[in-house]
Protein backbone atom coordinates (compact mmCIF):
# COMPACT_ATOMS: atom_id res chain seq x y z
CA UNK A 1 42.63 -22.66 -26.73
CA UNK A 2 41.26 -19.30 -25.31
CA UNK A 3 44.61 -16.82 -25.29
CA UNK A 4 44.12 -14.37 -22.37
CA UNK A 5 44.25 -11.11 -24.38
CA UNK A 6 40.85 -12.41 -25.71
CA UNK A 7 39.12 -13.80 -22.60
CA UNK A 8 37.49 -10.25 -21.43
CA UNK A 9 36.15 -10.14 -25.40
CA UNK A 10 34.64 -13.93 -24.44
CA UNK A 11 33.29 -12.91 -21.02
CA UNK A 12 31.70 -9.42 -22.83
CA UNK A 13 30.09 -11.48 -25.97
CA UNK A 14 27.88 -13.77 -22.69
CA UNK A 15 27.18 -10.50 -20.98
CA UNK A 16 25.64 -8.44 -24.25
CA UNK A 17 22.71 -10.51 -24.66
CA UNK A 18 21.57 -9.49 -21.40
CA UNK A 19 22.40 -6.08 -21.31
CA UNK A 20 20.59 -5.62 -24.95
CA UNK A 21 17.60 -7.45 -22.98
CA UNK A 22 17.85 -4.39 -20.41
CA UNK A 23 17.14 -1.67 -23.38
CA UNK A 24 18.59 0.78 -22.20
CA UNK A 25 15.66 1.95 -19.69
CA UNK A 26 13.76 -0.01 -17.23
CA UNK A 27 16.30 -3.43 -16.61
CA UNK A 28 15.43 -6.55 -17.51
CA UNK A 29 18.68 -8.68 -15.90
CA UNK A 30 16.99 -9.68 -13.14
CA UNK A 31 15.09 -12.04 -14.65
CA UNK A 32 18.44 -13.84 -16.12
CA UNK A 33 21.32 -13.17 -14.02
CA UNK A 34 19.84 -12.01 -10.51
CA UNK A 35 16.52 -13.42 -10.16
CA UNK A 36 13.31 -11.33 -8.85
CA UNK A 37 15.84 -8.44 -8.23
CA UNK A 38 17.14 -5.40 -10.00
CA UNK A 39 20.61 -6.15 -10.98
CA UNK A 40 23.35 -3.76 -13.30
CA UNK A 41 26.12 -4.22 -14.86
CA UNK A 42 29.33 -1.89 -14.84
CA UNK A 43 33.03 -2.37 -17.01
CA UNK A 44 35.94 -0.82 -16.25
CA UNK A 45 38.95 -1.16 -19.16
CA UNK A 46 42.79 -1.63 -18.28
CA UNK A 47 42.69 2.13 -18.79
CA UNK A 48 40.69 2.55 -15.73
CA UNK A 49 37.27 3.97 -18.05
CA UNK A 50 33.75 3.11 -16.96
CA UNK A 51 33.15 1.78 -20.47
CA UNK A 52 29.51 0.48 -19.53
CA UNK A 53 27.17 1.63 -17.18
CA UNK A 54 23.90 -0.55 -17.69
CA UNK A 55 20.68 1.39 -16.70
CA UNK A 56 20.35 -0.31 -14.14
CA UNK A 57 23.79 -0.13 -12.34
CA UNK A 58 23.59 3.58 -13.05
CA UNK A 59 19.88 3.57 -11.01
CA UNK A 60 21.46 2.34 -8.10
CA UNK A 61 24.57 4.50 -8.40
CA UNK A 62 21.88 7.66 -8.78
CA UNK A 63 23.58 8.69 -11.62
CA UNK A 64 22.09 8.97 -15.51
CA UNK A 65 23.08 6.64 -17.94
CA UNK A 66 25.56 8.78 -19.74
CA UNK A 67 26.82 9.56 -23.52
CA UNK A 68 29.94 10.09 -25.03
CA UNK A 69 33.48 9.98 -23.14
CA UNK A 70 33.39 7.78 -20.61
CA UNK A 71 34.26 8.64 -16.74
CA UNK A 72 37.13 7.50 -15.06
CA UNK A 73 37.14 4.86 -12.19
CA UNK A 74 38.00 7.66 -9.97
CA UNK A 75 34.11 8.68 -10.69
CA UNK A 76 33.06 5.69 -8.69
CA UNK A 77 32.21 5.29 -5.34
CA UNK A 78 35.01 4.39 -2.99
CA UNK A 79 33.44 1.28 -2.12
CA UNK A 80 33.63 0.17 -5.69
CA UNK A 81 36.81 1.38 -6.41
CA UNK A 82 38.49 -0.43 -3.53
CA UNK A 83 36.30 -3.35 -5.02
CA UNK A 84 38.18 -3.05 -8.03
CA UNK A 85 42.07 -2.67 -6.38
CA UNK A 86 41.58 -5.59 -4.62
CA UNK A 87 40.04 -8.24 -7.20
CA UNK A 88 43.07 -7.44 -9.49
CA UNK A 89 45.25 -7.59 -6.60
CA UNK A 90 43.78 -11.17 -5.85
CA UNK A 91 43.46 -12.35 -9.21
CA UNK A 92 40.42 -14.59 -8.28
CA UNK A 93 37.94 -12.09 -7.73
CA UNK A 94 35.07 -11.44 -5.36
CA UNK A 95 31.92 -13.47 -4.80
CA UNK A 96 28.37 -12.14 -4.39
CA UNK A 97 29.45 -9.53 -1.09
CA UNK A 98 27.14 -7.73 0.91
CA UNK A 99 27.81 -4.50 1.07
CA UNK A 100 26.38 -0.56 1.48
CA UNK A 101 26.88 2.30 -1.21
CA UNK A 102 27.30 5.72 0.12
CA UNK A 103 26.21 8.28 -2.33
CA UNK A 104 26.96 11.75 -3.00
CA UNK A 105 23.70 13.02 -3.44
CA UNK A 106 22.46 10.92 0.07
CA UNK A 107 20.94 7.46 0.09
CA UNK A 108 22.80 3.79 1.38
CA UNK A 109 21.85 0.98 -0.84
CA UNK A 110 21.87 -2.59 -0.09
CA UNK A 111 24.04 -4.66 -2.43
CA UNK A 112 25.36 -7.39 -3.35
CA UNK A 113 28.24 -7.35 -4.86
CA UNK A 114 30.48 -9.35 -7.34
CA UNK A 115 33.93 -8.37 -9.35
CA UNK A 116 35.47 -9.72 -12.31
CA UNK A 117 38.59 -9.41 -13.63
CA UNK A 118 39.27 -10.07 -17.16
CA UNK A 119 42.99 -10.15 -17.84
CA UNK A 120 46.00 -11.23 -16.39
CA UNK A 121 46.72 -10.17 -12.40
CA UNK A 122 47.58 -6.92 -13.04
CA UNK A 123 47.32 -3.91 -11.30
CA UNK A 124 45.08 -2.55 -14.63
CA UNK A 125 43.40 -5.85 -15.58
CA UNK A 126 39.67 -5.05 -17.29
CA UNK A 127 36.81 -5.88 -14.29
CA UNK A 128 33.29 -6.58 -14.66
CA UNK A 129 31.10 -5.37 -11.28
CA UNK A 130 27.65 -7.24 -11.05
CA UNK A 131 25.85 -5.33 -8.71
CA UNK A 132 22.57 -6.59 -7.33
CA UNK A 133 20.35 -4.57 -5.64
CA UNK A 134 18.76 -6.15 -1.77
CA UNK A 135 16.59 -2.82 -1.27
CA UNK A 136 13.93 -4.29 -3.24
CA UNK A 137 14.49 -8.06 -1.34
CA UNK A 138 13.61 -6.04 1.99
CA UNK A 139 10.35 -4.76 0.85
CA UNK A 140 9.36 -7.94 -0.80
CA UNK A 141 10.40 -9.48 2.35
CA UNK A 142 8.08 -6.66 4.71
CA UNK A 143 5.16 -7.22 2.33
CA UNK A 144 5.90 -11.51 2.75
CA UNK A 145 5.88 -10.79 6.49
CA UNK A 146 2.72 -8.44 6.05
CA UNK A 147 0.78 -11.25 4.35
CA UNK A 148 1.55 -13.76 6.88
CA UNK A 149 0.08 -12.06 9.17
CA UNK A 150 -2.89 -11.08 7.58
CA UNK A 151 -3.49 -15.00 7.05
CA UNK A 152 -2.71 -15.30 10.95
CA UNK A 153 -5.38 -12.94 11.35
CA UNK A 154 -7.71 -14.68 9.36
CA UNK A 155 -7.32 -17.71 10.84
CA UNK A 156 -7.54 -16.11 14.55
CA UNK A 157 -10.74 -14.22 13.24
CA UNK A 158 -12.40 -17.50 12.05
CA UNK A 159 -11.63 -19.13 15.19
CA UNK A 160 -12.80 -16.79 17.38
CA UNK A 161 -16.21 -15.55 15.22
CA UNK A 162 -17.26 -19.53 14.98
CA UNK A 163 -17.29 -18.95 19.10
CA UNK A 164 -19.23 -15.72 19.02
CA UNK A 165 -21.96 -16.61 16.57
CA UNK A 166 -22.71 -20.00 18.86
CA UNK A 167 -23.19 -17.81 22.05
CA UNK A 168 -25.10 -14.80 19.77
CA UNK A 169 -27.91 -17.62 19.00
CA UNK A 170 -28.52 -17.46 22.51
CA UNK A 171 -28.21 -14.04 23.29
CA UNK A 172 -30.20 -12.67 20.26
CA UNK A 173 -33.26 -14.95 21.59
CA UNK A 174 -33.11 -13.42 24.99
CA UNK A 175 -32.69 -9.91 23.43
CA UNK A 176 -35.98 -10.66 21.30
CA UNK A 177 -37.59 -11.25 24.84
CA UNK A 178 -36.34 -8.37 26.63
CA UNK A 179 -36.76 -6.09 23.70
CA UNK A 180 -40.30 -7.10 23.04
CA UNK A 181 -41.11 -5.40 26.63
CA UNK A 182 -39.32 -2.03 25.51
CA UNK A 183 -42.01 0.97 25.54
CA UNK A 184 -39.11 2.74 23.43
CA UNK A 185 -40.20 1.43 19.48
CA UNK A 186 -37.13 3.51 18.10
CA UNK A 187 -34.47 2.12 20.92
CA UNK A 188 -35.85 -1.48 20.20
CA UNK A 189 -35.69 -1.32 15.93
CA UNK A 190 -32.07 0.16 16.41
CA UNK A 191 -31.01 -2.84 18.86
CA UNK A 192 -32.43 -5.54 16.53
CA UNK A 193 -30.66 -3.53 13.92
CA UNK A 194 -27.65 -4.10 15.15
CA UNK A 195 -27.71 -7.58 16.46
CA UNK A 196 -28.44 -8.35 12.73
CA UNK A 197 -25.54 -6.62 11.65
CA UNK A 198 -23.05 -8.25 14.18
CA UNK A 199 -24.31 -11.53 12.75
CA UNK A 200 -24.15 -10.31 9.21
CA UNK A 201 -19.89 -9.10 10.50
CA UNK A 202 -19.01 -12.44 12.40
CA UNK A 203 -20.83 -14.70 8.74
CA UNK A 204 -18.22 -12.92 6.71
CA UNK A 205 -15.19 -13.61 9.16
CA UNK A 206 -16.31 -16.98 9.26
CA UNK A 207 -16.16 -16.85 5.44
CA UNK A 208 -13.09 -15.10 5.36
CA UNK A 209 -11.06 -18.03 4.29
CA UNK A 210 -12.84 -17.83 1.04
CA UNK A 211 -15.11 -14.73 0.93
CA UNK A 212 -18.58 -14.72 -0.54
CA UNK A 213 -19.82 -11.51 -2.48
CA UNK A 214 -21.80 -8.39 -0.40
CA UNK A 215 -25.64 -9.08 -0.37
CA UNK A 216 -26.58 -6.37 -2.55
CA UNK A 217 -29.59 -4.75 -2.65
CA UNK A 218 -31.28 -1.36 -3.54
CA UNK A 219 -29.68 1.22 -0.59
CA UNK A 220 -30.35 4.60 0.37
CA UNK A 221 -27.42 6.13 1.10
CA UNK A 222 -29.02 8.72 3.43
CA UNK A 223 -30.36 6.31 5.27
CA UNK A 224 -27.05 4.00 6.08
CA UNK A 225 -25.44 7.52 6.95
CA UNK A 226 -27.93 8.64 9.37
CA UNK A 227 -27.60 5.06 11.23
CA UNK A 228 -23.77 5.04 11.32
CA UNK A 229 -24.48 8.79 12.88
CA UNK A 230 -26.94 7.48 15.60
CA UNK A 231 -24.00 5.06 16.43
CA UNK A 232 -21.53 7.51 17.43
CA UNK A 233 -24.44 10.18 18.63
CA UNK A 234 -22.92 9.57 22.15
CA UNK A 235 -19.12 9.89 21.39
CA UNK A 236 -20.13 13.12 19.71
CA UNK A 237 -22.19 14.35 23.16
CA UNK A 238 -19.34 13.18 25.22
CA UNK A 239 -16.43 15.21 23.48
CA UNK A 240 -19.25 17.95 22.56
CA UNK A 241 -18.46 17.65 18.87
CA UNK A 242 -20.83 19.82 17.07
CA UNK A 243 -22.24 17.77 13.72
CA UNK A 244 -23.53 19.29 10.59
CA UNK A 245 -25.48 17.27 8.35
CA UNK A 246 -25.57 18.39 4.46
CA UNK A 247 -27.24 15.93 2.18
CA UNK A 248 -27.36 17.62 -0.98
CA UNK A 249 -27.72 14.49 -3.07
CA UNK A 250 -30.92 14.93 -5.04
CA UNK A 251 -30.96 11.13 -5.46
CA UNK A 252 -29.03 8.90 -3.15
CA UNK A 253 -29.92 5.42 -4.27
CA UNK A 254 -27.45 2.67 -5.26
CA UNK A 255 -26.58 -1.27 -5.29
CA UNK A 256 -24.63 -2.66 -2.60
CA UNK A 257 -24.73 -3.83 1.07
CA UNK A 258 -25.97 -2.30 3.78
CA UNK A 259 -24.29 -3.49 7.00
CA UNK A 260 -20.76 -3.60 5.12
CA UNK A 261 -21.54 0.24 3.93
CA UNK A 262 -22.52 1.50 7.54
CA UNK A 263 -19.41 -0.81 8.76
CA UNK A 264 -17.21 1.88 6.62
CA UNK A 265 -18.66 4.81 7.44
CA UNK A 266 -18.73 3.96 11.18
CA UNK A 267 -15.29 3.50 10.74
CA UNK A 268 -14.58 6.72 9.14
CA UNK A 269 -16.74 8.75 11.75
CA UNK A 270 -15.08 6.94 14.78
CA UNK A 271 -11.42 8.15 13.08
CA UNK A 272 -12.78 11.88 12.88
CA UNK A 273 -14.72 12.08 16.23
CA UNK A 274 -10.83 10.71 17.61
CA UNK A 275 -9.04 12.82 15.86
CA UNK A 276 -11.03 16.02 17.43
CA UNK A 277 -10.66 17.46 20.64
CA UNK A 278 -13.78 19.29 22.04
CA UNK A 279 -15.47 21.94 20.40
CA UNK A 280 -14.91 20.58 17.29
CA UNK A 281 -16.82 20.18 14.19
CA UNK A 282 -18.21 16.68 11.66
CA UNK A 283 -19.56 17.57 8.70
CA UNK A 284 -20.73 15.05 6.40
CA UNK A 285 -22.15 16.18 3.03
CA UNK A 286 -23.52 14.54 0.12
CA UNK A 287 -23.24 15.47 -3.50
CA UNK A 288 -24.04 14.28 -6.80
CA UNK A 289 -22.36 14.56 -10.12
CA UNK A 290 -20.79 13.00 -13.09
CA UNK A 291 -17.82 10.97 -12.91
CA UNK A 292 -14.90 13.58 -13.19
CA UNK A 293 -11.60 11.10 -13.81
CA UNK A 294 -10.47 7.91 -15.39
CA UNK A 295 -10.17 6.27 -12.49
CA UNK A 296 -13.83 7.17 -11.40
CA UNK A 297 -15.22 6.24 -14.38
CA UNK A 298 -13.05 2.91 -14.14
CA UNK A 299 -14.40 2.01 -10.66
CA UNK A 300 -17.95 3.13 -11.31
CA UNK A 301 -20.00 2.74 -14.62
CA UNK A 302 -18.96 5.26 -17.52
CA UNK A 303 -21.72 7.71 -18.21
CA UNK A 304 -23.25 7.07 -14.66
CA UNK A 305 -23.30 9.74 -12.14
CA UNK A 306 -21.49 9.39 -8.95
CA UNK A 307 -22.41 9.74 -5.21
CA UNK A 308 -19.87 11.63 -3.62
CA UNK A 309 -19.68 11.52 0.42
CA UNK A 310 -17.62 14.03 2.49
CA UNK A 311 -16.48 13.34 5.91
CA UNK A 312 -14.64 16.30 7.38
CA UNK A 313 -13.17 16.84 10.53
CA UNK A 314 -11.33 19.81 12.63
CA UNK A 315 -8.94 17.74 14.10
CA UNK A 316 -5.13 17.24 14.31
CA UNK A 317 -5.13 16.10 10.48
CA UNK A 318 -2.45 13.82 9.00
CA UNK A 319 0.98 13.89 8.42
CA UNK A 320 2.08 13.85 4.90
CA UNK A 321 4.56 11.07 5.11
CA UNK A 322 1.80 9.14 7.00
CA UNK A 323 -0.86 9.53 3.93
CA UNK A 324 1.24 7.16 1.17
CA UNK A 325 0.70 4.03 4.15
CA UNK A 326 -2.77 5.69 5.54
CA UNK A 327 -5.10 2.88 4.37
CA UNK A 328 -2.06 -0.19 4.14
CA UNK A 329 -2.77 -3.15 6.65
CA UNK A 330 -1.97 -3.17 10.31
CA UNK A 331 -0.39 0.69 9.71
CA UNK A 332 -2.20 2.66 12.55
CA UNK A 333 -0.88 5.94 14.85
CA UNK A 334 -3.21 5.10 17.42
CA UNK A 335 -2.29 3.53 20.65
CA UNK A 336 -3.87 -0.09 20.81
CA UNK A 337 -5.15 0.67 17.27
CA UNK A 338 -5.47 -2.59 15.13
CA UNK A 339 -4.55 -0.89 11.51
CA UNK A 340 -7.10 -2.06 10.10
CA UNK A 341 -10.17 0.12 9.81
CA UNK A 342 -9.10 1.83 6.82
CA UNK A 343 -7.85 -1.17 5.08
CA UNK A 344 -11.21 -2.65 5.25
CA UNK A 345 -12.89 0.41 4.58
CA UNK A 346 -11.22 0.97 1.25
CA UNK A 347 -11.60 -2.52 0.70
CA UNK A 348 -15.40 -2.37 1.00
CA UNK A 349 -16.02 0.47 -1.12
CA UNK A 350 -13.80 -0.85 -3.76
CA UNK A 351 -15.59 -3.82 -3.57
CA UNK A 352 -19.12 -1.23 -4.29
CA UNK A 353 -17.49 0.32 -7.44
CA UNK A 354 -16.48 3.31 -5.95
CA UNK A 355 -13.05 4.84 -4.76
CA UNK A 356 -12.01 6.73 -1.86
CA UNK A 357 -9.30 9.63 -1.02
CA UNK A 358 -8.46 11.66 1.58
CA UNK A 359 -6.67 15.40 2.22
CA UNK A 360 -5.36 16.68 4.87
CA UNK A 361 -3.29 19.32 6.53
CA UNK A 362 -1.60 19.18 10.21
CA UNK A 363 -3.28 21.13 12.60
CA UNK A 364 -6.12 21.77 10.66
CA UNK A 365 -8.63 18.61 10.40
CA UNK A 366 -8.90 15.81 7.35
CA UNK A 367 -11.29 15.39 4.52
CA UNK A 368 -12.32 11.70 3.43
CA UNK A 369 -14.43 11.72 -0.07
CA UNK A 370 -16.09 8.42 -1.44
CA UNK A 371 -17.54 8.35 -4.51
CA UNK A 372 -20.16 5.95 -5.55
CA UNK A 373 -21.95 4.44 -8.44
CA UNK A 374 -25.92 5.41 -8.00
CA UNK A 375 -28.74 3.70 -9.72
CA UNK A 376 -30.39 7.47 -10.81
């Protein structure tokens, strides 16, 4: 029979495994004692000593995992300590309790919370905290809520582009008719242009539900650029935006897809020309060079030199605690914005090799650079 002098040895011999598990660094007791979610560990003897401090405890805590003599109880947050009073005062412990740390150095976890005692129901019994952190449970749960509507979305989309490209058969055949009466050659190849690439845009929603690849082809770059321009040409009149081309790119052909290429930089024009008030200045530049980082050479082909795109603007830039969630689904600071230009921007060229990044200072405009895998 268990004597009760020994029982806190008994509980501490099941709880060493997992703490060994945790190494001392990133934890590890999630996967055994809390599930998905980062969960610590803390002891306090009948001398009222933090004997243990697992890494992780100490992570929520803010603290460092510390050496040597430990602290005293009284080094605790008040939360725990009057955790700890009143398990030994009730002998039978507390049970998984929700609960909010105030810390020192600023911060509120979530936690859940659970005390042990060890010994007999005295006012210095030995207790064991298991602390389980809910701050990661709320993001998981954000990013849960984020997906669902992204397959919403989908869904929606489908619906509704299985509608559109039924009435664009008709409408495209009646264009063809009015279009072949044009005198205006350039007017009429830009309109057919188009029409091709809304049905190219309302294909892929309808294969959104399980996406085919890009239709890729040989591509001048200078060319998709220029036609994304003549597509905002009259935003840019209308807020008399002043637009400086420099396509320094000796060579500017690649693989990829056309329409889903001039779909992202349409995108990233439209942003810039909103973001300006008049008077102000686009530039878009081209350049071409080596790959120059790891993650370049990772996206694109190693040895291969790299497109790199430039689309600048004078406008009311971006707010540094916006830039982390900039190209994240459904985030927008736009009234009536969707949130999801970027998102399917970055999603395109990453889906071309290439990578894309952005800097920016309030007050002073924003700077969006793509690089590119070319074929020369």
């Amino acid at each position: 029979m268990v004597q009760g002098a020994s029982r806190p040895a008994l509980i501490m011999s099941s709880i060493r495994p997992a703490i060994r598990a945790e190494g001392g660094g990133r934890s590890n007791l999630g996967v055994g004692l809390c599930g998905p979610f980062e969960c610590g560990i803390i002891f306090v003897n009948s001398r009222d000593e933090v004997a243990l401090v697992t890494a992780a405890a100490a992570h929520m805590l803010g603290q460092k995992v510390r050496r040597g003599k430990p602290q005293t109880l009284k080094a605790l947050p008040a939360t725990l300590q009057l955790a700890v009073a009143e398990a030994r005062a009730g002998r039978r412990g507390i049970r998984e309790r929700q609960t909010t740390l105030a810390l020192p150095a600023g911060g509120a976890p979530s936690l859940r919370l659970s005390v042990l005692p060890l010994g007999p129901g005295t006012s210095h019994a030995p207790v064991a905290l298991l602390l389980q952190n809910l701050t990661a449970a709320a993001r998981a749960e954000h990013k849960l809520r984020q997906l669902d509507r992204l397959a919403s979305v989908g869904t929606f989309s489908a619906g509704m582009a299985h509608e559109i490209k039924n009435a664009l058969v008709v409408g495209r055949t009646f264009f063809d008719l009015l279009l072949e009466k044009h005198q205006d050659a350039d007017l009429v190849g830009l309109a057919r242009r188009e029409l091709s690439r809304i049905d190219s845009l309302v294909s892929q929603m309808l294969r959104f539900a399980s996406p085919g690849k890009p239709a890729i082809a040989n591509v001048r770059l200078h060319e998709v650029l220029n036609h994304a321009l003549r597509l905002v040409e009259a935003e840019l009149q209308y807020r008399t935006i002043r637009l400086e081309r420099a396509f320094a790119a000796p060579s500017d052909l690649l693989r990829g897809d056309e329409y889903q290429l001039e779909q992202a930089f349409v995108n990233l024009l439209l942003n810039a020309v909103e973001a300006m008030g008049p008077n102000g200045q686009l530039t878009i530049a081209t350049q071409a060079g080596p790959v120059g980082s790891r993650r370049g050479a990772a996206r694109g082909l190693p040895g291969r030199t790299q497109l790199r795109v430039t689309i600048q603007d004078t406008g009311i830039g971006i707010p540094p605690e916006d830039r982390a969630r900039l190209f994240g689904p459904f985030f927008t600071t736009k009234t009536g914005g969707t949130g999801l230009g970027l998102f399917v921007t970055r999603r395109i060229i990453r889906e071309h090799g290439g990578a894309i990044s952005v800097k920016s200072k309030p007050g002073q405009g924003t700077a969006f650079q793509i690089l590119l895998p070319t074929l020369e």
